[in-house]
N, C-alpha and C. Protein backbone atom coordinates (compact mmCIF):
# COMPACT_ATOMS: atom_id res chain seq x y z
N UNK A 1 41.12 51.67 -227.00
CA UNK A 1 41.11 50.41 -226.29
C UNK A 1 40.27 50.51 -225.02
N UNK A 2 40.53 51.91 -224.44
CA UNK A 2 39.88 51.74 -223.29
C UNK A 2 38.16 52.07 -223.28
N UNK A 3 37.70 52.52 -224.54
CA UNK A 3 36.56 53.01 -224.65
C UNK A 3 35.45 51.55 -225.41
N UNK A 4 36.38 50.83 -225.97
CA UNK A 4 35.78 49.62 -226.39
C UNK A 4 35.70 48.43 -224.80
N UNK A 5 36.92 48.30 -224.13
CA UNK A 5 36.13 47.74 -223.00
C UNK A 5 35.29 47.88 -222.16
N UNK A 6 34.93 49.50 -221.84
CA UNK A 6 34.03 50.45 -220.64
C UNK A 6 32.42 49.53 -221.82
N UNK A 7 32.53 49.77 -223.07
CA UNK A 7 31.49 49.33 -223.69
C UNK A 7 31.12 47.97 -223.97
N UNK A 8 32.28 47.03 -223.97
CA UNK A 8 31.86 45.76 -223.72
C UNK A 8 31.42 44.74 -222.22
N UNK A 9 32.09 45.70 -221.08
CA UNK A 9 31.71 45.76 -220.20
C UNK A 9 30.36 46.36 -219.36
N UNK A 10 30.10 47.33 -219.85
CA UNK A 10 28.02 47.82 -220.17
C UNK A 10 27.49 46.71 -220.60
N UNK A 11 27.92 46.13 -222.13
CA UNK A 11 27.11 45.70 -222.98
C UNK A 11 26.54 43.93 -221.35
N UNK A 12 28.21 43.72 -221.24
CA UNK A 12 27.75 42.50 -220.25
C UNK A 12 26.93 42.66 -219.02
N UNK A 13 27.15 43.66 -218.63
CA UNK A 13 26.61 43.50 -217.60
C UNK A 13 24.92 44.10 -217.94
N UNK A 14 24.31 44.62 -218.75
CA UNK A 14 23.12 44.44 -219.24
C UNK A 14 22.51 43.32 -219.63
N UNK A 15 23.38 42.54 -220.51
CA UNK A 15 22.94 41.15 -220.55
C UNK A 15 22.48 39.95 -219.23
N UNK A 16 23.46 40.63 -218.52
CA UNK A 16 23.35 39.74 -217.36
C UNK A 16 22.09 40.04 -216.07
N UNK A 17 21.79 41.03 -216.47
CA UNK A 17 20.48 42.11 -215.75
C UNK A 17 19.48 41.16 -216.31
N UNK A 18 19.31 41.56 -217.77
CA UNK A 18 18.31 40.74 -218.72
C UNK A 18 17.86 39.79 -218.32
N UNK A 19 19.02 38.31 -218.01
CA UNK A 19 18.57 37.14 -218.20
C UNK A 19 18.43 37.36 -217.05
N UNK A 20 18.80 37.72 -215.81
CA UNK A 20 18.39 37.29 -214.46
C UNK A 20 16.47 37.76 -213.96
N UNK A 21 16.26 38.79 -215.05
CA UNK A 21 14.84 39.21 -214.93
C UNK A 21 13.93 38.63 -215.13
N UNK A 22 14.54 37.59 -216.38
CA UNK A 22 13.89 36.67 -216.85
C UNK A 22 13.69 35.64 -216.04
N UNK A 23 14.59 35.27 -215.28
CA UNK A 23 14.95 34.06 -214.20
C UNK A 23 13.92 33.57 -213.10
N UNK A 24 13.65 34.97 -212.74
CA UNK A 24 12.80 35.17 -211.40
C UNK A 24 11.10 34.94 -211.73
N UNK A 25 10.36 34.72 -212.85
CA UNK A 25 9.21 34.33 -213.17
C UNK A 25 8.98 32.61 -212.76
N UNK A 26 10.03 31.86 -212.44
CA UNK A 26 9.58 31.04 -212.44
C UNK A 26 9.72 30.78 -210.96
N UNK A 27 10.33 31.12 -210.17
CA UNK A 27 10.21 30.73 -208.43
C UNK A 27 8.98 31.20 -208.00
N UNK A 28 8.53 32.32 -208.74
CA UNK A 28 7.24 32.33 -207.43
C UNK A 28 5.89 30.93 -207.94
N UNK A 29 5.67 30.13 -208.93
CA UNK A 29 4.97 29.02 -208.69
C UNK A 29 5.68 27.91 -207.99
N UNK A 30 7.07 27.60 -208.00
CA UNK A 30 7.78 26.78 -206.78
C UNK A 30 7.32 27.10 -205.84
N UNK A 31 7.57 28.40 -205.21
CA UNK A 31 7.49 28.83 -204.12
C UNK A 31 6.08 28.60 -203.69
N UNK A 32 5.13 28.99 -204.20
CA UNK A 32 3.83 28.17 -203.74
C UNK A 32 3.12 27.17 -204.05
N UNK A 33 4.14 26.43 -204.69
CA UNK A 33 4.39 24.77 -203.95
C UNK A 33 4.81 24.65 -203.13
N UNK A 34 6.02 25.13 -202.88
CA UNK A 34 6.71 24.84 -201.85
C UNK A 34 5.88 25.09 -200.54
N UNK A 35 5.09 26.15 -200.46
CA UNK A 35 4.69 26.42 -199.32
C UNK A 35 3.21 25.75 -199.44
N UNK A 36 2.84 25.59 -200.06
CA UNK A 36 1.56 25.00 -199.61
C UNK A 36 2.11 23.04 -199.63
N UNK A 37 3.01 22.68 -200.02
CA UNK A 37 3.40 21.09 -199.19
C UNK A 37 4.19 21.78 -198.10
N UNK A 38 4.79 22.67 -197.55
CA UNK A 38 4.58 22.70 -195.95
C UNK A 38 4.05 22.89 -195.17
N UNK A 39 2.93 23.77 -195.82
CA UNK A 39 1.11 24.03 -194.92
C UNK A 39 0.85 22.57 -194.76
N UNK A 40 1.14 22.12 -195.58
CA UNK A 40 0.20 20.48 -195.68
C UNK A 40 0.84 19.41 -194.63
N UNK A 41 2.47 19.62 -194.64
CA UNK A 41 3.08 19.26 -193.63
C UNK A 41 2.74 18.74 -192.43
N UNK A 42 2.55 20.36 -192.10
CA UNK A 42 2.61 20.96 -190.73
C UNK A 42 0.86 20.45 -190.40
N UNK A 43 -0.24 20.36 -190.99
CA UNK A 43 -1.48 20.29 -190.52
C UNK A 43 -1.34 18.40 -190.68
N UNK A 44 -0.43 17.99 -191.45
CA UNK A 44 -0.58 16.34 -191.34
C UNK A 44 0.28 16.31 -189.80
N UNK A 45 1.05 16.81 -189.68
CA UNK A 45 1.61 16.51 -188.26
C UNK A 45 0.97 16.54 -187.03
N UNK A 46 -0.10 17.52 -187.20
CA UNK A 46 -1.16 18.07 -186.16
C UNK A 46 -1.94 17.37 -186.38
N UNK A 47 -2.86 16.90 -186.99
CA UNK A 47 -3.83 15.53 -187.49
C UNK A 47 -3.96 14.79 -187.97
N UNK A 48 -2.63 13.99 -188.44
CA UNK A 48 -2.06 12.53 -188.72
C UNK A 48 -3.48 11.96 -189.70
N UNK A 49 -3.64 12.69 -191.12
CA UNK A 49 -3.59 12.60 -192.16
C UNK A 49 -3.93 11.46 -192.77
N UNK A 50 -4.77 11.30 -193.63
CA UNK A 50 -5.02 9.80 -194.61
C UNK A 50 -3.81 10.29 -195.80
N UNK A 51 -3.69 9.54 -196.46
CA UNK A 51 -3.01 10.15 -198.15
C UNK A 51 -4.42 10.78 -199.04
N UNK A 52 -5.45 10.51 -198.68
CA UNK A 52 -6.75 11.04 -199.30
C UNK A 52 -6.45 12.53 -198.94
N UNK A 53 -6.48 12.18 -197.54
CA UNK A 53 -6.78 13.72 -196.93
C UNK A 53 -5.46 14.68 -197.52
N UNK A 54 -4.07 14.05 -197.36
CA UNK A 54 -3.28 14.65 -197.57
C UNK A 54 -3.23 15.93 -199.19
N UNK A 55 -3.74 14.31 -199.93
CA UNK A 55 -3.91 15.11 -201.31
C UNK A 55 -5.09 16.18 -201.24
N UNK A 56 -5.88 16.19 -201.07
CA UNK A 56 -6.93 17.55 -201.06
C UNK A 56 -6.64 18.40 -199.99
N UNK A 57 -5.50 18.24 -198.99
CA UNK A 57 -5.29 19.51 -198.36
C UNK A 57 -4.25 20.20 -199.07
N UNK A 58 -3.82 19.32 -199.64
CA UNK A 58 -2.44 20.46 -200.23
C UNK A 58 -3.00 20.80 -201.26
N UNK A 59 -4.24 20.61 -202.36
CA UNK A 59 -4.70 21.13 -203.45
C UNK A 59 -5.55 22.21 -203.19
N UNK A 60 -6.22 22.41 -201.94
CA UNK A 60 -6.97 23.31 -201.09
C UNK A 60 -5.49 24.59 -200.59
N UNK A 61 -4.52 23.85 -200.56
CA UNK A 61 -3.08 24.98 -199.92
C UNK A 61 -3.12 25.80 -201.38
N UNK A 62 -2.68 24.83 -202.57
CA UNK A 62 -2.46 25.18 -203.94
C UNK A 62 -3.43 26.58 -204.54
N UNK A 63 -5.09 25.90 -204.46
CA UNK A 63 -5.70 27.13 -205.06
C UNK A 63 -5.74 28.27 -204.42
N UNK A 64 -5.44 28.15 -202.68
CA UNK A 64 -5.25 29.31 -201.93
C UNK A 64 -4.06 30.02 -202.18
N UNK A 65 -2.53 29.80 -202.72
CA UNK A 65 -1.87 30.30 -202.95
C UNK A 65 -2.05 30.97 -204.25
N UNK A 66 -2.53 30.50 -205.07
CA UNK A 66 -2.82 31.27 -206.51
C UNK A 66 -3.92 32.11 -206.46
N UNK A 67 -5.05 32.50 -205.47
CA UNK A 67 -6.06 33.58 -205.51
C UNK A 67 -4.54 34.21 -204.73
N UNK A 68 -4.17 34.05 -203.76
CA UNK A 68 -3.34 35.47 -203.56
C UNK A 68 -2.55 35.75 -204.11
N UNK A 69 -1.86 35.04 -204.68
CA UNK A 69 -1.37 35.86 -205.98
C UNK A 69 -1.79 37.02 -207.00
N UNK A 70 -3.17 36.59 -207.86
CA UNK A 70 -3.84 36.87 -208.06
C UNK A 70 -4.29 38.19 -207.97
N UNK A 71 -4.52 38.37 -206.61
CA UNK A 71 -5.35 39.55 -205.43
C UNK A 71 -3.88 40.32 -205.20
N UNK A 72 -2.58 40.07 -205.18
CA UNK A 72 -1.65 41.06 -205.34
C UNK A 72 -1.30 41.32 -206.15
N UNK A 73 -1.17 40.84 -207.25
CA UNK A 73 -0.98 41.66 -208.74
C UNK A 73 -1.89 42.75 -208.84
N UNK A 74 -3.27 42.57 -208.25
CA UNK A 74 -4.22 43.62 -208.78
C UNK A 74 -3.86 45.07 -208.22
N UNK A 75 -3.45 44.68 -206.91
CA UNK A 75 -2.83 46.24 -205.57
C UNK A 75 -3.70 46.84 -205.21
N UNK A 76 -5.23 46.45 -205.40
CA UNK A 76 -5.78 46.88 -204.35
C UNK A 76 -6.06 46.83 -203.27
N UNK A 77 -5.85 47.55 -202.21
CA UNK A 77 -5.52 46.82 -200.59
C UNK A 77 -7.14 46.64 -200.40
N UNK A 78 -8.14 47.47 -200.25
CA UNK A 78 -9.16 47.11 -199.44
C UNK A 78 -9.98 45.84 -200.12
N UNK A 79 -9.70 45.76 -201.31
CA UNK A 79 -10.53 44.74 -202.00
C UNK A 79 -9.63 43.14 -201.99
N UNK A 80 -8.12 43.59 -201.40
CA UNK A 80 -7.57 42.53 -201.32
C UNK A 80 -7.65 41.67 -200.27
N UNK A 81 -7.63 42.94 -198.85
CA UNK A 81 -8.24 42.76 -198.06
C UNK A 81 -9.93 41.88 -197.63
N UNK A 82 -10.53 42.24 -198.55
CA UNK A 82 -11.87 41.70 -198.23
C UNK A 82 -11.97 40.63 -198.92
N UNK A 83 -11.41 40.26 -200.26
CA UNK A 83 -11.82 39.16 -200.82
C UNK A 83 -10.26 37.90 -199.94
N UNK A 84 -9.42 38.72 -199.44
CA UNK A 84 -8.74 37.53 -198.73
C UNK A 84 -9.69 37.07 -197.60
N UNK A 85 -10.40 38.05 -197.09
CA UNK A 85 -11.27 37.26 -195.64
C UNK A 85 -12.17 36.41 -196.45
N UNK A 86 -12.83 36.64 -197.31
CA UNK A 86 -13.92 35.84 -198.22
C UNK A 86 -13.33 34.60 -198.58
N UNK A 87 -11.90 34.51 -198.84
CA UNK A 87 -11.43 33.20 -199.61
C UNK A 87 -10.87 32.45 -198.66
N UNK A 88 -10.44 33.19 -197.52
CA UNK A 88 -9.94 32.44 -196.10
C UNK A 88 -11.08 32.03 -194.85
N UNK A 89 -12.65 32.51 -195.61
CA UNK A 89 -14.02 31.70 -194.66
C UNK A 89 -14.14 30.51 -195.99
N UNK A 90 -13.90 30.56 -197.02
CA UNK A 90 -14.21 29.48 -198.00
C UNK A 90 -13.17 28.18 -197.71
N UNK A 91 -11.76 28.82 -197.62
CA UNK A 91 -10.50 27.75 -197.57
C UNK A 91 -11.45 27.22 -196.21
N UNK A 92 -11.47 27.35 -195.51
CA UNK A 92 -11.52 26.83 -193.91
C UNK A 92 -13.22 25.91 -194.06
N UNK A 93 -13.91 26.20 -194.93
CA UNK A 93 -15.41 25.78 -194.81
C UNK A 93 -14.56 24.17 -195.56
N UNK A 94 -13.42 24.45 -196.90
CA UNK A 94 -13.34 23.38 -197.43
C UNK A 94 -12.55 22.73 -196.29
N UNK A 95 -11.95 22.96 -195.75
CA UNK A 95 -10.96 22.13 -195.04
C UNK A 95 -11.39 21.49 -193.52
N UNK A 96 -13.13 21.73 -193.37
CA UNK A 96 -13.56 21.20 -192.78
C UNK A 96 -14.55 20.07 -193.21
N UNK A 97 -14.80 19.71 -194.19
CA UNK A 97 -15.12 19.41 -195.36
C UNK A 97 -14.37 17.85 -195.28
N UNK A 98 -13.35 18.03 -195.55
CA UNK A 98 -11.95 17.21 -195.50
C UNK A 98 -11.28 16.67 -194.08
N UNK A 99 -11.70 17.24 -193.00
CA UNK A 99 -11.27 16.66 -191.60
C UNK A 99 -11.92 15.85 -191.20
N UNK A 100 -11.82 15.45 -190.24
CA UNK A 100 -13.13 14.48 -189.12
C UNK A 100 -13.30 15.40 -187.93
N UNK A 101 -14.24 15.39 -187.77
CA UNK A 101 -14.96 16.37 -186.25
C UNK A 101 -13.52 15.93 -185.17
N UNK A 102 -12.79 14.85 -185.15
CA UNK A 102 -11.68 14.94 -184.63
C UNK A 102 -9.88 15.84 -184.19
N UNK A 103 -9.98 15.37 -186.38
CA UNK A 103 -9.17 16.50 -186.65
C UNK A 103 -9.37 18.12 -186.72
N UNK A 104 -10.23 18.18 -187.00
CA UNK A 104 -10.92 19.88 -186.78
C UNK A 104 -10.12 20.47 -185.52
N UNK A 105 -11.05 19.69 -183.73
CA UNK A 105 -10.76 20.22 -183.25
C UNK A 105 -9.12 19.87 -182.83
N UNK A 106 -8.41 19.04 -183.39
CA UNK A 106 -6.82 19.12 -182.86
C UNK A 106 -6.49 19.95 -183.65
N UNK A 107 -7.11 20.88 -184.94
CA UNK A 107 -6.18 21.33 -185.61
C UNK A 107 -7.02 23.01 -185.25
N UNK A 108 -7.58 23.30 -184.44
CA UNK A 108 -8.25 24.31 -184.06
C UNK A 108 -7.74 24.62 -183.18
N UNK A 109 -6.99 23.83 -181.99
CA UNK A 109 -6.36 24.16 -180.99
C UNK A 109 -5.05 24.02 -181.04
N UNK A 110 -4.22 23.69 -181.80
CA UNK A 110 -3.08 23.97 -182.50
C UNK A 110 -3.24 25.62 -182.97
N UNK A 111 -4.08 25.84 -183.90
CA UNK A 111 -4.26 27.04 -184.38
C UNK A 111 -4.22 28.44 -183.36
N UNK A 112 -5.05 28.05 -182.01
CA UNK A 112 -5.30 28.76 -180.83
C UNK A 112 -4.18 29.06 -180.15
N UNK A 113 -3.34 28.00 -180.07
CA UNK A 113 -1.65 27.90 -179.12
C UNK A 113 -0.80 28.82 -180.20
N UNK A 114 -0.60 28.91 -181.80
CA UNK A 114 0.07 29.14 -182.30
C UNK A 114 -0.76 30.84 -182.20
N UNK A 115 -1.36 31.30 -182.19
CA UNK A 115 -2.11 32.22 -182.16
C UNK A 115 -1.69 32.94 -180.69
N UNK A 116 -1.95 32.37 -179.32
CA UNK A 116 -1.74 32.91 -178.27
C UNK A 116 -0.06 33.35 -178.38
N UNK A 117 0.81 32.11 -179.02
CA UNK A 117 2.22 31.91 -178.60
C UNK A 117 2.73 33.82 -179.37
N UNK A 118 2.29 34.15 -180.76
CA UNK A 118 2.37 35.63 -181.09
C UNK A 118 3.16 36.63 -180.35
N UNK A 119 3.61 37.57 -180.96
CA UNK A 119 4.14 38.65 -180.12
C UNK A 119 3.00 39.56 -180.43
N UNK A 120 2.76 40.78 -179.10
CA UNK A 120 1.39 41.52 -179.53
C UNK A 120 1.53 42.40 -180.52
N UNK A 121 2.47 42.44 -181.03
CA UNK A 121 2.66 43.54 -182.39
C UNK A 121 1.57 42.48 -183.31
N UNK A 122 1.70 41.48 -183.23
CA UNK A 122 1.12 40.83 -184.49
C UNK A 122 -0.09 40.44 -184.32
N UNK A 123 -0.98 40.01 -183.37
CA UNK A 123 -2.09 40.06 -182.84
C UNK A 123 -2.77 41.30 -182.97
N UNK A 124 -2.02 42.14 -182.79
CA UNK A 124 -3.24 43.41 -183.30
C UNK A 124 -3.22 44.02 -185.15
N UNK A 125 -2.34 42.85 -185.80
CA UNK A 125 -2.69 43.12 -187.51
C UNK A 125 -3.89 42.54 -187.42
C-alpha cells in the first residue's frame, strides 16, 4: 500500500512539472506585448501622441522586443551586445521618423532626466 502511493505520488507530481513547462512558452510573447504597450504608454504621455503615431510606436516597441529575444536565445554576449547597439541606432532612427522635431526633443529630454535621475551603479553599465 505504501509503495503504490510513494509511486502514485512521483507519478503526480511529474505530471504536474510537465504541464507547467509547457505553460511558460506562452508568457514570454504577452510579456512583450505587454511591455512594448507600456513603452508606448509612457512615450505617449511624454509626447501626447496621434493614434497614427501611437500605432507605429508600439509596432516599432513590438519588432524591438522580438530581435531581443532573438539575440538571447543565441548567448552570444559580444555579438549580442553589438547587434543590440545596431538595432537600438535603427529603433531610434525609426522613431524619429515617426515624431515631430517637437516630440523628439520632449522625448529626448525626458530620456536625459530619466538618465541623470539613475543610481551610479547603473550609469556606468
Amino acid at each position: 500500500m505504501n509503495k503504490n502511493f510513494i509511486k502514485i505520488a512521483a507519478l503526480i507530481v511529474v505530471m504536474l512539472f510537465s504541464v507547467a513547462s509547457f505553460a511558460g512558452n506562452k508568457g514570454q510573447k504577452e510579456n512583450a506585448e505587454k511591455r512594448a504597450e507600456l513603452r508606448m504608454q509612457k512615450i505617449n504621455e511624454v509626447c501626447n501622441l496621434t493614434p497614427q503615431q501611437q500605432a507605429e510606436v508600439k509596432q516599432l516597441f513590438m519588432q524591438k522586443e522580438g530581435k531581443d529575444n532573438k539575440q538571447l536565445q543565441k548567448g552570444n554576449k559580444q555579438a549580442l551586445a553589438a547587434a543590440r547597439k545596431a538595432e537600438n541606432q535603427q529603433f531610434q532612427s525609426s522613431l524619429k521618423q515617426v515624431l515631430t522635431p517637437e516630440q523628439q526633443t520632449k522625448w529626448q529630454g525626458f530620456k536625459q532626466a530619466q538618465k541623470a535621475s539613475r543610481p551610479a551603479a547603473i550609469k556606468k553599465k
